[in-house]
Protein backbone atom coordinates (compact mmCIF):
# COMPACT_ATOMS: atom_id res chain seq x y z
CA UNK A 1 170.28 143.42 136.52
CA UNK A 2 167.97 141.35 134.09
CA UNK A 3 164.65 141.46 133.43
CA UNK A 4 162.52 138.30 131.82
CA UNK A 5 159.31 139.50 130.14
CA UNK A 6 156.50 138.49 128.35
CA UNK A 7 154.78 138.96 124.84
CA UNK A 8 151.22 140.24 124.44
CA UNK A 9 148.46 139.30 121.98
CA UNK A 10 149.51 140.41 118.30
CA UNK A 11 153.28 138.57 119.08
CA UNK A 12 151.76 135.65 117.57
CA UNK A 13 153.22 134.06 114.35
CA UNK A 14 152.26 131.07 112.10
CA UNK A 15 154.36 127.91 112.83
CA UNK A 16 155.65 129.59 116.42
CA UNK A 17 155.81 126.42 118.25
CA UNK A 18 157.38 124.23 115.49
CA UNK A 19 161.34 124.78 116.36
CA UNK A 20 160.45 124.41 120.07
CA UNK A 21 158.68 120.67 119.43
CA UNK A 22 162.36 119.30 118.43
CA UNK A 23 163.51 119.88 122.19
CA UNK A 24 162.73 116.98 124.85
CA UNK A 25 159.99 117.06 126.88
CA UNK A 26 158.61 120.17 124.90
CA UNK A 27 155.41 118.21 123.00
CA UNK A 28 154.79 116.30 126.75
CA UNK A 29 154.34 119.72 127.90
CA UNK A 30 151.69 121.02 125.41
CA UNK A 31 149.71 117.32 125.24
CA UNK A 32 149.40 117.96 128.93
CA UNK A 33 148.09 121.71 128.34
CA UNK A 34 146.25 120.79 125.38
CA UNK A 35 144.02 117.96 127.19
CA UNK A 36 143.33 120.56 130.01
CA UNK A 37 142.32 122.81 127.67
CA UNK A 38 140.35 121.02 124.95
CA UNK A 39 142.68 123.22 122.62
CA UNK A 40 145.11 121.52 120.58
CA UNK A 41 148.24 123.96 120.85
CA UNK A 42 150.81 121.47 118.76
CA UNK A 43 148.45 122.47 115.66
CA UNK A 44 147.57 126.20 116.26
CA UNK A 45 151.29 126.29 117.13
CA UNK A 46 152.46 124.45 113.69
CA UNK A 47 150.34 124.40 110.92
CA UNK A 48 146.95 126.89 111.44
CA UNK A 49 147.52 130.40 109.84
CA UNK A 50 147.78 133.57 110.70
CA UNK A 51 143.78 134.13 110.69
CA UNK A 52 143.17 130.90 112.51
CA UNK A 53 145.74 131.64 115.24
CA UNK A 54 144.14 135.55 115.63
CA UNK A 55 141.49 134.61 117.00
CA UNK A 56 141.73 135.64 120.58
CA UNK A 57 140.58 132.11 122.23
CA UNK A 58 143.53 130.58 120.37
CA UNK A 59 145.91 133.45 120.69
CA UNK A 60 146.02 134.15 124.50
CA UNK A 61 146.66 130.47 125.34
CA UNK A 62 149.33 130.00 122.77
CA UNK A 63 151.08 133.09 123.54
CA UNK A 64 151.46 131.96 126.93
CA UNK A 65 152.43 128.69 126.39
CA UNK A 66 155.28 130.22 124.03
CA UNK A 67 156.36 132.10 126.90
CA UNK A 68 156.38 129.31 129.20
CA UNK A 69 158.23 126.40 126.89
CA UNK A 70 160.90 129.26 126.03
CA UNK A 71 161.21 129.85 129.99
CA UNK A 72 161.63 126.69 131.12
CA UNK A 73 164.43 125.56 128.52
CA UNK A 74 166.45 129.21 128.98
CA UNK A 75 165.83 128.58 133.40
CA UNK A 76 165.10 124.68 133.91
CA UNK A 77 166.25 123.12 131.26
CA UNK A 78 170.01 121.69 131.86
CA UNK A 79 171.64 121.43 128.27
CA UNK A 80 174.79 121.07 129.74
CA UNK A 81 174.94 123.95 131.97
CA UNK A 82 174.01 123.64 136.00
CA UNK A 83 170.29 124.64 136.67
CA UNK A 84 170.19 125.17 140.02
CA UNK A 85 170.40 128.95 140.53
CA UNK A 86 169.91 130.46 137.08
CA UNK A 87 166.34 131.70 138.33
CA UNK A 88 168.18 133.75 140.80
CA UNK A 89 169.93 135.66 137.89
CA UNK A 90 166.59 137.51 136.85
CA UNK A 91 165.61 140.45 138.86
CA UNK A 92 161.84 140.55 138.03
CA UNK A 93 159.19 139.14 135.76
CA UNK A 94 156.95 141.41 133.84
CA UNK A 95 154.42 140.67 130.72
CA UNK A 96 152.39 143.03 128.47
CA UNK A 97 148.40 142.34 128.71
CA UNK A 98 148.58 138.14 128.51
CA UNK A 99 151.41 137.74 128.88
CA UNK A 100 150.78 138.71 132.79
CA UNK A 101 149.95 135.62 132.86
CA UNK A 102 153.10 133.49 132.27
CA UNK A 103 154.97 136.09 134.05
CA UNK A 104 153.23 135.12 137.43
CA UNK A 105 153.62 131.25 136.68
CA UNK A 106 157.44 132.18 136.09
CA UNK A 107 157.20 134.53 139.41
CA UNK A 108 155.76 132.15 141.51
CA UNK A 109 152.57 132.90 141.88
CA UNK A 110 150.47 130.15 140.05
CA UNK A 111 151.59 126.54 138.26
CA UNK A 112 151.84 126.57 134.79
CA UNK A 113 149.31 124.31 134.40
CA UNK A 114 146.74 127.15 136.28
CA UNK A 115 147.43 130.10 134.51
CA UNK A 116 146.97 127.94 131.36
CA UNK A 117 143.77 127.06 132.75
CA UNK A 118 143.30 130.87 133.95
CA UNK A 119 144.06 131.91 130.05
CA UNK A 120 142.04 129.76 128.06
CA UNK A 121 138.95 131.19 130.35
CA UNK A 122 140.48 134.45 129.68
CA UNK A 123 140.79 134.40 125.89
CA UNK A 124 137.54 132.62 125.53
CA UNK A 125 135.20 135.32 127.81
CA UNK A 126 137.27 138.29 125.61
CA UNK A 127 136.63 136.76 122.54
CA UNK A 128 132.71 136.90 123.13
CA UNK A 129 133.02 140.11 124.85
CA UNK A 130 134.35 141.56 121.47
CA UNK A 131 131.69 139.90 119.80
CA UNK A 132 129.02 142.28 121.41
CA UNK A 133 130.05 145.52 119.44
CA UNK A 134 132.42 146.11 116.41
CA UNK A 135 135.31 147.36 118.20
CA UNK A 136 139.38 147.56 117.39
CA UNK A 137 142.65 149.18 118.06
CA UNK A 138 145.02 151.17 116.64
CA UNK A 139 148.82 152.15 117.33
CA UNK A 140 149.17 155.90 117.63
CA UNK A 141 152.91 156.91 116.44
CA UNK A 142 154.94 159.75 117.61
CA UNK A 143 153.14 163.19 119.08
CA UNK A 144 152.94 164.51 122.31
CA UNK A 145 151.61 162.23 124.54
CA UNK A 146 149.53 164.54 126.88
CA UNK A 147 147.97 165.69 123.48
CA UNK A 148 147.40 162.57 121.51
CA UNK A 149 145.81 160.77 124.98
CA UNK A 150 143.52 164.11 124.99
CA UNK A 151 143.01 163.64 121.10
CA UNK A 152 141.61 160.12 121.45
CA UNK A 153 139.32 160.75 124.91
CA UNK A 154 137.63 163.70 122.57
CA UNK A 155 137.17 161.02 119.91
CA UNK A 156 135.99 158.69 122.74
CA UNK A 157 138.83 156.40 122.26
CA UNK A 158 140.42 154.74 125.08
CA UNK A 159 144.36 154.92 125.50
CA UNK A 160 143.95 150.77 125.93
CA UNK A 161 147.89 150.50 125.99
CA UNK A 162 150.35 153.36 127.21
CA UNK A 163 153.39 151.58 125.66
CA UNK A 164 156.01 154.21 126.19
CA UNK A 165 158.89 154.66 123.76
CA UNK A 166 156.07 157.39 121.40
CA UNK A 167 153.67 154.53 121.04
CA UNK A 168 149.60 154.48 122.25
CA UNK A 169 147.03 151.88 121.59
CA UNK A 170 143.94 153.40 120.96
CA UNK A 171 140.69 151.07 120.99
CA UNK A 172 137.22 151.63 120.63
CA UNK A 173 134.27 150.68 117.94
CA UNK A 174 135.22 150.80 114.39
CA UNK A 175 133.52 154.05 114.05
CA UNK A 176 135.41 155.97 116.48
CA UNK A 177 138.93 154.50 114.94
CA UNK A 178 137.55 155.37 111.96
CA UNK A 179 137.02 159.00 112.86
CA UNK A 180 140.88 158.70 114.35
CA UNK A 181 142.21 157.71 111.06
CA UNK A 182 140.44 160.95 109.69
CA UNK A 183 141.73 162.98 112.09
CA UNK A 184 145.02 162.23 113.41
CA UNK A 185 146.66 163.73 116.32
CA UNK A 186 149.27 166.26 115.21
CA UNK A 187 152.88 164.96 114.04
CA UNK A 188 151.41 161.17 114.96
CA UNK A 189 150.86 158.07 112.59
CA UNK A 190 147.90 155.83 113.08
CA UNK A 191 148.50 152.03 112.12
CA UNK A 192 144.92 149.75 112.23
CA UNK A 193 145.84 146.67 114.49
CA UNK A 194 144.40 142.84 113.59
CA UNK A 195 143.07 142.08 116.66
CA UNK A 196 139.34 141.04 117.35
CA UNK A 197 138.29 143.69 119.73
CA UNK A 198 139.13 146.77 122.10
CA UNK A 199 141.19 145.23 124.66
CA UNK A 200 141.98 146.73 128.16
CA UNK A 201 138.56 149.04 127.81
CA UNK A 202 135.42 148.87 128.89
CA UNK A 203 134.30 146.97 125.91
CA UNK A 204 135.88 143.78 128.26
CA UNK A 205 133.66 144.62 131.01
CA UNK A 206 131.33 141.79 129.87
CA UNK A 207 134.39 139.40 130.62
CA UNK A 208 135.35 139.90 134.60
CA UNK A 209 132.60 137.44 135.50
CA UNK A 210 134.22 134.52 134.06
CA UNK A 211 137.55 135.88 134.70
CA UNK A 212 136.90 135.96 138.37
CA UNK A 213 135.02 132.39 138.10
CA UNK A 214 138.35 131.18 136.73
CA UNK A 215 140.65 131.56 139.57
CA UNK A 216 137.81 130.94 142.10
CA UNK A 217 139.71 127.37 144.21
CA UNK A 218 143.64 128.56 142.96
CA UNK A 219 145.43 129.73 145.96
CA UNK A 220 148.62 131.50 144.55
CA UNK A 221 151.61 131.84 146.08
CA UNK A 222 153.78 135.42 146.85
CA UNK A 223 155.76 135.85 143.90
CA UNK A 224 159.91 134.52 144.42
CA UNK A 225 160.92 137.05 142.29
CA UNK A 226 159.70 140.49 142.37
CA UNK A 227 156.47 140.73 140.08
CA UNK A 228 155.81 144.08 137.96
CA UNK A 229 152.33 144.68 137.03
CA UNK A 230 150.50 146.70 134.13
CA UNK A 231 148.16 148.56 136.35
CA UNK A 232 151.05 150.98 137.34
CA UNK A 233 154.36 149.43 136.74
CA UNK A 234 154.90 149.00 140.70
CA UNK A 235 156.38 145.61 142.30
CA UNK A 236 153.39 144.02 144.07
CA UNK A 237 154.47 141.08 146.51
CA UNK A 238 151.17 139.98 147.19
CA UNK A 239 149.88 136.86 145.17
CA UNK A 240 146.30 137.34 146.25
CA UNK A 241 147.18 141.10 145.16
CA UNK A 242 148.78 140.02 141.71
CA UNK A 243 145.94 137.37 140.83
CA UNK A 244 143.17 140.52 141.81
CA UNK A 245 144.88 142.45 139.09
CA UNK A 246 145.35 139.51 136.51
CA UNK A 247 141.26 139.27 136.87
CA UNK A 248 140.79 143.11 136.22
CA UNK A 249 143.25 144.27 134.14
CA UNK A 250 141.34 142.78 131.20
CA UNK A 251 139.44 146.20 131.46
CA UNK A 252 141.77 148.48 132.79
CA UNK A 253 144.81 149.87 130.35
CA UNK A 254 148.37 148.70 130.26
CA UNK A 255 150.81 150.84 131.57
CA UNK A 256 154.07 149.20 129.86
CA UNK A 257 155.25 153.22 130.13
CA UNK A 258 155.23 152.91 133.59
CA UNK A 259 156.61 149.24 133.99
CA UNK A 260 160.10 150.14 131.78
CA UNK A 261 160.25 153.25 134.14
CA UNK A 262 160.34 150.82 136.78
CA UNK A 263 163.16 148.73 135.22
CA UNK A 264 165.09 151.89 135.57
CA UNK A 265 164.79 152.14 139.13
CA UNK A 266 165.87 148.62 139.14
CA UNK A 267 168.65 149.65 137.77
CA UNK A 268 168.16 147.13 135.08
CA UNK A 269 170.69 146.48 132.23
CA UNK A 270 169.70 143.19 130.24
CA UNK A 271 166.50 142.87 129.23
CA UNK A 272 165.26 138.66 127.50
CA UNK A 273 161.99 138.82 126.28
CA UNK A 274 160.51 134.95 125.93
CA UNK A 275 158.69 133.59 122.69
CA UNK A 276 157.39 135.07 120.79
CA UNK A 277 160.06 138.07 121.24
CA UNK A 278 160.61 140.66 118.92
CA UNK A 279 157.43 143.34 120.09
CA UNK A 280 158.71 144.42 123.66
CA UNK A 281 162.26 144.58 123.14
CA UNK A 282 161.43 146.54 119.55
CA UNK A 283 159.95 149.08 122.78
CA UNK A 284 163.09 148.85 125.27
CA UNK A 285 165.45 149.61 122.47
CA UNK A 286 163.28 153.19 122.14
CA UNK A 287 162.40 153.22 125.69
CA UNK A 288 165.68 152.12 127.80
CA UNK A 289 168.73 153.26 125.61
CA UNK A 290 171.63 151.76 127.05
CA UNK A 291 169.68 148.34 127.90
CA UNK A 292 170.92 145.03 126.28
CA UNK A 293 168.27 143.07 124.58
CA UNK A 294 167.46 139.70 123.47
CA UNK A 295 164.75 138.50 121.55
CA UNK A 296 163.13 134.68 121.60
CA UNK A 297 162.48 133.86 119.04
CA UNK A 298 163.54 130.22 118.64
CA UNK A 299 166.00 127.40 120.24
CA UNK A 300 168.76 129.37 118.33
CA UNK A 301 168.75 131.75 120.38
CA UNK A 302 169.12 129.83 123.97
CA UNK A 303 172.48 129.70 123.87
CA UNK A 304 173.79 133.48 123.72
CA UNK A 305 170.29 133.95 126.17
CA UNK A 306 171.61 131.45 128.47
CA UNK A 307 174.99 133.07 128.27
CA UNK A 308 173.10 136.69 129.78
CA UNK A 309 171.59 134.69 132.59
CA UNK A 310 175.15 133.29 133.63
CA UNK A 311 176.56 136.90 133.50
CA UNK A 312 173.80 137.62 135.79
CA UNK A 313 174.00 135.28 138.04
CA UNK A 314 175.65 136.04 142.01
């Protein structure tokens, strides 16, 4: 069984988009995103740097449209090979934090053109949310993870990201991460994160208004392929359901942990992540021994991608 998923923000890399621009169609795509957005993705996607493009109004929105270019050309796009089918070869759609977002375009369960809409809202209300209080993250490496999770609640850190595979985000202000990198949990590393803010914590809180003002008028459809959300990793069928989650789980943590244990009750074996791939799979390689994975990371890697989904399909 294969599994398509997602990036989250930090996937993000200077020039990103550039490769993807040669294919047809591709820069049609973003101009159309672009003018919706009053965010021009062609340049955040080719020439701004790596501060410009970590900014988390910029981020979100290009992360997802990574995820949705790569999508299309490895589903839709023909390049020689017949289209009609190939979406039946994936068994569910996941994505970590953001990349939600794409996942329940590619599921179904909005256009393209509405979670882009959905996501610039998204990154834009964060982005001033994080503005309120100094705030961060940090990976936590290794340890227990009953004890570091108790380690960080005594520090008043929030276990934002419950990544699975010996890896927890931790986020809170800068002086409580501070205080972590002081004193770490036993036998764990603690890496500081470049991100803007503490994601998926109440620190976000400030943000649900315009989240839920942003999908106020879409009416999303049940997904057409089984959906797997962060809030517990289960399989929600409901669009209404999903799109209640998407506007929550801003403030609530990700469960990835409990999303790859539900790709093993799947029974799943191949696991693509889309552009900008390299984060989640680095986690199913710890996480689901014995899985296949592919990384997108450009058009080069379509082909052996596109050769998975044909393996997959009935």
């Amino acid at each position: 069984m294969l599994v398509l998923v997602a990036p989250g923000q930090g996937a993000q890399k200077p020039g990103l988009l550039s490769p993807w621009l040669e294919l047809p169609g591709v820069a049609d795509r973003l101009a159309e995103w672009s003018a919706a957005l009053d965010l021009d993705l062609v340049h955040y996607g080719t020439e701004a740097d790596a501060d410009a493009i970590r900014d988390t109004a910029v981020a979100q929105p290009l992360l997802v449209a990574a995820s949705l270019l790569s999508a299309h050309e490895l589903l839709d796009s023909a390049s020689g090979q017949e289209t009609q089918g190939k979406r039946g070869a994936v068994a569910a759609f996941a994505g970590h934090s953001v990349g939600e977002l794409a996942a329940a375009a590619l599921a179904g369960v909005l256009t393209p053109l509405d979670a882009m809409k959905v996501v610039r809202a998204r990154g834009t209300a964060m982005a001033e949310a994080a503005e309120a209080v100094e705030t961060g993250m940090s990976a936590v490496l290794g340890g227990d993870q009953e004890a570091v999770t108790a380690h960080l609640e005594k520090l008043g850190l929030t276990p934002a990201n419950m990544n699975g595979a010996g890896q927890i985000v931790a986020a809170g202000t800068t002086e409580q991460l501070a205080a972590l990198s002081e004193d770490r949990p036993e036998k764990a590393r603690v890496i500081p994160l470049k991100v803007a803010g503490a994601f998926h914590t109440e620190h976000m809180a400030p943000a649900l208004t315009a989240m839920r003002e942003a999908v106020e008028g879409i009416e999303p459809g049940d997904p057409a392929t089984p959906y797997v959300s962060n809030l517990d990793g289960q399989i929600v069928d409901s669009g209404q359901e999903i799109v209640r989650r998407l506007v929550g789980q801003i403030s609530a943590p990700v469960r990835w942990d409990l999303c790859m244990d539900t790709f093993k009750q799947l029974g799943v074996t191949t696991l693509i992540e889309l552009c900008p791939g390299g984060t989640l799979t680095g986690l199913a390689k710890r996480g689901l021994p014995g899985v296949r994975t592919l990384a997108l990371k450009s058009p080069d890697d379509l082909d052996p991608a596109r050769e998975l989904v044909a393996e997959h399909l009935s």
